[in-house]
N, C-alpha and C. Protein backbone atom coordinates (compact mmCIF):
# COMPACT_ATOMS: atom_id res chain seq x y z
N UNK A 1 0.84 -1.17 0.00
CA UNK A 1 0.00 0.00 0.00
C UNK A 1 0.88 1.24 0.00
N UNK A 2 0.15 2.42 -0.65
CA UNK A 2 1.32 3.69 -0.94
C UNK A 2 -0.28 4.50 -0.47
N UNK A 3 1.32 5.13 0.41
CA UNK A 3 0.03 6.60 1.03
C UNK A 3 1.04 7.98 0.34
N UNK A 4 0.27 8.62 -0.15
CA UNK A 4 0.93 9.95 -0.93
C UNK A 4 0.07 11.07 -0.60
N UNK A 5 1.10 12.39 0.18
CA UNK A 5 0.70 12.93 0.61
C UNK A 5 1.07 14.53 -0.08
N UNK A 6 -0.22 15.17 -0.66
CA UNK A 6 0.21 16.29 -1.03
C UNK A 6 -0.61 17.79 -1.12
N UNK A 7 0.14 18.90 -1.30
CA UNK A 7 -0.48 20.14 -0.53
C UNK A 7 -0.90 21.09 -2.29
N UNK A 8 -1.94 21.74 -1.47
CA UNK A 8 -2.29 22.63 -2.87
C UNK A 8 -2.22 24.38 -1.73
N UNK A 9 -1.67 24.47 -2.59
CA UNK A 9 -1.66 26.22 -1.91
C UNK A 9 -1.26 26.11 -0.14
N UNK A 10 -0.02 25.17 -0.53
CA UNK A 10 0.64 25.26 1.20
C UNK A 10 1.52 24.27 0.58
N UNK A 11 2.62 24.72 1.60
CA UNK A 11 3.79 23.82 1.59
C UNK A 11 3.69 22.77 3.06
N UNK A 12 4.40 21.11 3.17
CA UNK A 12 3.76 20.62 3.53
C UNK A 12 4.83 20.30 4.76
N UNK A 13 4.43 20.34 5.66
CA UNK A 13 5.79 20.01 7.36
C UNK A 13 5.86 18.64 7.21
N UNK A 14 6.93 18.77 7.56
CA UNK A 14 6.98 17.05 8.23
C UNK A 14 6.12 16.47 9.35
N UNK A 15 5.69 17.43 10.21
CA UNK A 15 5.09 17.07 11.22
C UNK A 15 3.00 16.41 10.43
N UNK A 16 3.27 17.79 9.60
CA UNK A 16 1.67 17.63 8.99
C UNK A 16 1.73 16.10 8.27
N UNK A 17 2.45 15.95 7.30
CA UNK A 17 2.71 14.67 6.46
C UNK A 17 2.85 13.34 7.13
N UNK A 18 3.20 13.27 8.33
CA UNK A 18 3.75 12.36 9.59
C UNK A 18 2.41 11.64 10.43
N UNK A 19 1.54 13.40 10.64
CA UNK A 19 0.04 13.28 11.06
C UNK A 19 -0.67 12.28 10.31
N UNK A 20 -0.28 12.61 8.72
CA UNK A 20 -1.33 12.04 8.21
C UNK A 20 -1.07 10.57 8.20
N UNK A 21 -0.22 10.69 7.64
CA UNK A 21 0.53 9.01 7.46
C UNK A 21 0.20 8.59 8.11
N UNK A 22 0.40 8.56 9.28
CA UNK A 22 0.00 7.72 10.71
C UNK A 22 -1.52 7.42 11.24
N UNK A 23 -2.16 8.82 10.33
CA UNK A 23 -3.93 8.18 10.68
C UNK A 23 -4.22 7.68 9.63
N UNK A 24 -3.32 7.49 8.34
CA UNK A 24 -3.61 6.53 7.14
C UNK A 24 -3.93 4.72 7.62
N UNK A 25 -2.63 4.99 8.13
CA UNK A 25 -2.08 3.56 8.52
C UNK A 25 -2.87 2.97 9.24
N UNK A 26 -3.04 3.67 10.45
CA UNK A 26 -4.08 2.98 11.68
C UNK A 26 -5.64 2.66 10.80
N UNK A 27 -5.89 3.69 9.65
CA UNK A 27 -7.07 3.62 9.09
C UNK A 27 -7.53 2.00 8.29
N UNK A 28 -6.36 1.75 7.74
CA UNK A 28 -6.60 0.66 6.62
C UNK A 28 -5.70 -0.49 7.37
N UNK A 29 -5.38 -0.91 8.09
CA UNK A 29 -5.20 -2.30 8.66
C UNK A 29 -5.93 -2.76 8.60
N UNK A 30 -7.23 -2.21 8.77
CA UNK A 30 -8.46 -3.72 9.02
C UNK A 30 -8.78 -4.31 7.71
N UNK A 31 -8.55 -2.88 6.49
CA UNK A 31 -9.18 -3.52 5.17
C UNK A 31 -7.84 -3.38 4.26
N UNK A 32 -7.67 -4.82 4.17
CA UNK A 32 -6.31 -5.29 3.35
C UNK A 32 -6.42 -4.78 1.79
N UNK A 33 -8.12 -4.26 0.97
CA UNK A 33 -8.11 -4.37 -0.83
C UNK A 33 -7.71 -3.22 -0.68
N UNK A 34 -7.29 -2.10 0.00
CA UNK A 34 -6.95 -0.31 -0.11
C UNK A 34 -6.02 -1.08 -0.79
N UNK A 35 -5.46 -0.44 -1.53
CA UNK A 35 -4.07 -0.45 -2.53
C UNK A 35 -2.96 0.70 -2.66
N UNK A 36 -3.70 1.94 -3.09
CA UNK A 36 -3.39 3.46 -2.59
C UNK A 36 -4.29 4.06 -2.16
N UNK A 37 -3.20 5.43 -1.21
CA UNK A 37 -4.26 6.75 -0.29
C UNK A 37 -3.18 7.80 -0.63
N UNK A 38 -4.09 8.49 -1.48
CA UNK A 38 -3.68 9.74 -1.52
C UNK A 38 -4.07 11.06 -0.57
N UNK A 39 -3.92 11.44 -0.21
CA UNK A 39 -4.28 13.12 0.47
C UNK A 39 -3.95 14.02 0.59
N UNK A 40 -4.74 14.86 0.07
CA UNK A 40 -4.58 16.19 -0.66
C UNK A 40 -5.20 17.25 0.32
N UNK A 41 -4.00 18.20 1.12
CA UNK A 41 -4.28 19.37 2.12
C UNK A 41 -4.52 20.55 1.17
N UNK A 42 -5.18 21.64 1.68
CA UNK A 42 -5.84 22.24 0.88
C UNK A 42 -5.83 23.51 1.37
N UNK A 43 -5.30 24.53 1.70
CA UNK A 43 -5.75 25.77 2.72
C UNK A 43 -6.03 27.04 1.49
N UNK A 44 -7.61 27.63 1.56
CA UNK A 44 -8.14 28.79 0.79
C UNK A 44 -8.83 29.49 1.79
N UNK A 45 -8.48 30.92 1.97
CA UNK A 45 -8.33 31.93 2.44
C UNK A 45 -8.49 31.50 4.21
N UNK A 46 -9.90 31.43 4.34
CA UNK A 46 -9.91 30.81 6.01
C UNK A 46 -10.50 29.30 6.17
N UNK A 47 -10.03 28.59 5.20
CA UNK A 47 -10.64 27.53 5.26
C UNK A 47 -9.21 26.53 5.19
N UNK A 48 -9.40 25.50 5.69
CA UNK A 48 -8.02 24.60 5.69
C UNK A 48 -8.73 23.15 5.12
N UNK A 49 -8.57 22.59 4.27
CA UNK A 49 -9.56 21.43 3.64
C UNK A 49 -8.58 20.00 3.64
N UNK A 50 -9.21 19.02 4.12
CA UNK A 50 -8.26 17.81 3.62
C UNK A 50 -9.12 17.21 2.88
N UNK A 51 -8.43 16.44 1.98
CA UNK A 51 -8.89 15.32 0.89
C UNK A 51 -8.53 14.05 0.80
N UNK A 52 -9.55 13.09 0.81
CA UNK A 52 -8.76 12.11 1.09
C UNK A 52 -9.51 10.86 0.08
N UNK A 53 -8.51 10.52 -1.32
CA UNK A 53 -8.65 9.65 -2.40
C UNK A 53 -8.08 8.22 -1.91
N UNK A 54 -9.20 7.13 -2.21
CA UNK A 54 -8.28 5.98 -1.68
C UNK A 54 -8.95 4.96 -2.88
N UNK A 55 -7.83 4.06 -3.50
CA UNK A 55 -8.17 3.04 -4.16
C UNK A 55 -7.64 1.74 -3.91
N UNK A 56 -8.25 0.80 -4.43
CA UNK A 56 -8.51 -0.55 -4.06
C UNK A 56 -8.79 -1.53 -4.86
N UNK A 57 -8.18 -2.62 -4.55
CA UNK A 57 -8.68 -3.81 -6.13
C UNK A 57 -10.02 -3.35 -6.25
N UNK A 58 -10.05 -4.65 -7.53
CA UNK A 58 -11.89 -4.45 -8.45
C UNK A 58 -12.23 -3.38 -8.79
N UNK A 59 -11.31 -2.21 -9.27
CA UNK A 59 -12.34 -0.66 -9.39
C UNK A 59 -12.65 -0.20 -8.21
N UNK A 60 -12.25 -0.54 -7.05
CA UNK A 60 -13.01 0.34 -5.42
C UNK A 60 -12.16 1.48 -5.16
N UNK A 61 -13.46 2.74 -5.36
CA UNK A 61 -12.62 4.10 -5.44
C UNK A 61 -13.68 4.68 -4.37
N UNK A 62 -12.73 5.41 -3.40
CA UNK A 62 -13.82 6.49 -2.72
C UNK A 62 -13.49 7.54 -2.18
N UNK A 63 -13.81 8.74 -2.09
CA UNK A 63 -13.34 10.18 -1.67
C UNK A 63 -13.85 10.63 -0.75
N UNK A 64 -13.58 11.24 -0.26
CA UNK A 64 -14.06 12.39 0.83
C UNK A 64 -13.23 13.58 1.10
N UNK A 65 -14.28 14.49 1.22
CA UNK A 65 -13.42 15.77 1.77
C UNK A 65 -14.20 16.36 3.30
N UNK A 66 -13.29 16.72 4.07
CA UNK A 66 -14.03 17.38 5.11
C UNK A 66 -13.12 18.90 5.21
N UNK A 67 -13.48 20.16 5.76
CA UNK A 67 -13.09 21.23 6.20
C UNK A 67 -13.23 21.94 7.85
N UNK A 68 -12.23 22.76 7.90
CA UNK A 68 -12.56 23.08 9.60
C UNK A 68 -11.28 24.22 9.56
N UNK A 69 -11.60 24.75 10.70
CA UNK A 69 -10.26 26.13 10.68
C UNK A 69 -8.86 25.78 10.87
N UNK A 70 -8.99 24.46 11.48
CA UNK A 70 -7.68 23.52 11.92
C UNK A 70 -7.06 22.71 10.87
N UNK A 71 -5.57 22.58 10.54
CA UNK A 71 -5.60 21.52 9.24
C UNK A 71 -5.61 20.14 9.78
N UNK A 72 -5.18 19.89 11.45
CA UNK A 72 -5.11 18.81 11.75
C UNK A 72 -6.37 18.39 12.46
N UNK A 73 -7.63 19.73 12.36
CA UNK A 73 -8.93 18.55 12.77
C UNK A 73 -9.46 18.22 11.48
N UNK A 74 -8.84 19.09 10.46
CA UNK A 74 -9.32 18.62 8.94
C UNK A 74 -8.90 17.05 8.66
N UNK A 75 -7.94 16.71 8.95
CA UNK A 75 -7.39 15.61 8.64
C UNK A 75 -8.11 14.52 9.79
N UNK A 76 -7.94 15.07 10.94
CA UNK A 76 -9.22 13.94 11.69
C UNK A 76 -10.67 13.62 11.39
N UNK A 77 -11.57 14.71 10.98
CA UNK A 77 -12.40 14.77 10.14
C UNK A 77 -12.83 13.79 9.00
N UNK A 78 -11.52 14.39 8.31
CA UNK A 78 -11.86 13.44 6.52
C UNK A 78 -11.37 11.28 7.28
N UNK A 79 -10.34 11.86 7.83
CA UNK A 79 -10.09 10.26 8.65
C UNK A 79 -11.15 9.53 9.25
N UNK A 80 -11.69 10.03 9.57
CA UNK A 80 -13.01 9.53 10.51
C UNK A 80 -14.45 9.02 9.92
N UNK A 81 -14.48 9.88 9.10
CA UNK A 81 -15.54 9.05 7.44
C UNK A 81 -14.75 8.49 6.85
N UNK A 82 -13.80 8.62 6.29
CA UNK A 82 -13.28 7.40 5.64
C UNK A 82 -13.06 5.97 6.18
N UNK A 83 -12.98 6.26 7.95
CA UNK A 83 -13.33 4.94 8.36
C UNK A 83 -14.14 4.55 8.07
N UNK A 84 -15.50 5.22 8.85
CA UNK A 84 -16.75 4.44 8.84
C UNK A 84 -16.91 3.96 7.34
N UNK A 85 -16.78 4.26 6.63
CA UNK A 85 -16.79 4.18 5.05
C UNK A 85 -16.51 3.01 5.12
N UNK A 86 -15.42 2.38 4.85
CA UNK A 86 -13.97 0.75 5.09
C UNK A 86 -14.93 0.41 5.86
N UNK A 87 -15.37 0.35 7.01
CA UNK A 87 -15.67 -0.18 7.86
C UNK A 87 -17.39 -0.87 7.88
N UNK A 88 -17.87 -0.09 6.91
CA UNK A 88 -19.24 -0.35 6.42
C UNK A 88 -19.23 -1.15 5.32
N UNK A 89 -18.07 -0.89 4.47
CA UNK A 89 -17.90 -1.57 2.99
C UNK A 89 -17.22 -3.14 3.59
N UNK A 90 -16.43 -3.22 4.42
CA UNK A 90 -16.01 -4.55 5.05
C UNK A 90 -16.72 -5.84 5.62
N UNK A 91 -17.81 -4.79 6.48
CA UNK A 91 -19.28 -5.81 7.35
C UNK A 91 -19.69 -6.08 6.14
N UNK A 92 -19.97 -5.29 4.90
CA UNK A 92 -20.78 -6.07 3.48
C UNK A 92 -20.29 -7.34 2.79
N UNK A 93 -18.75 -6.88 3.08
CA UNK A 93 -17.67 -8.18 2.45
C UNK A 93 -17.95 -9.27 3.59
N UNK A 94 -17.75 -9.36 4.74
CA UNK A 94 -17.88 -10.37 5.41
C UNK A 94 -19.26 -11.16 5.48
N UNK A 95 -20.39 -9.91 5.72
CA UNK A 95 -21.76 -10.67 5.51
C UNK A 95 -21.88 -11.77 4.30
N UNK A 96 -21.37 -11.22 3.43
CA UNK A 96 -21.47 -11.83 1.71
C UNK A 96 -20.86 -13.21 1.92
N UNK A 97 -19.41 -13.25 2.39
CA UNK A 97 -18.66 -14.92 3.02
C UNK A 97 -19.81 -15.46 3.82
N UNK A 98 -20.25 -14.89 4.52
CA UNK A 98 -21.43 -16.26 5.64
C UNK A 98 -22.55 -16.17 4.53
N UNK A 99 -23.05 -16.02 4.47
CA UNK A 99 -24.16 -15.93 2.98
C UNK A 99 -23.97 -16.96 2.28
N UNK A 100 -22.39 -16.80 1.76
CA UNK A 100 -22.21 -17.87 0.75
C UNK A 100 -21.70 -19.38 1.56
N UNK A 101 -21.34 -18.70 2.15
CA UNK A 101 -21.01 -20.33 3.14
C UNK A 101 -22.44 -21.46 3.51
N UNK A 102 -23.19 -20.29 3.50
CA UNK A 102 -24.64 -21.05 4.44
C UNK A 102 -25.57 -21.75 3.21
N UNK A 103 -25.54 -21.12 1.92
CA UNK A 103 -25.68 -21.63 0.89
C UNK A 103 -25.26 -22.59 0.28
């Protein structure tokens, strides 16, 4: 898995890039098909935006963006739906194995 991390209208800290990485990581352990995560920080005028592109075998693509005055509650934010996201799309994958098992 490749997490790529990059800034539009801001240059990017190590500390910010480090943030993210690290709530990438903790994010997608549970769901092994992520393949790449991109995220894209975003700051326009008083707004600080994270973006967060993630793909996955079979065509599984999904985005989200969240905003906030903070860049690092932005990034907790967009992290936090993108769980539940994985985490909703996973219970479907597993339901589907007992389904087919019971069949």
């Amino acid at each position: 898995m490749s997490i790529e991390v990059t800034g539009r209208h801001v240059s990017i800290t190590d500390s910010m890039r480090d943030y993210a990485t690290q709530k990438a990581d903790k994010m997608v352990v549970t769901f092994h098909q992520v393949e790449k995560v991109h995220i894209i920080l975003d700051v326009q005028k008083y707004r600080q935006i994270a973006e967060v592109v993630i793909q996955g075998q079979q065509s599984f693509r999904f985005e989200a963006k969240e905003e906030s005055d903070d860049m690092y509650a932005s990034i907790d934010l967009v992290m936090d739906k993108v769980d539940r996201h994985l985490q909703k799309i996973h219970g479907k994958v597993i339901d589907k194995h007992k389904r087919d098992r019971e069949a």
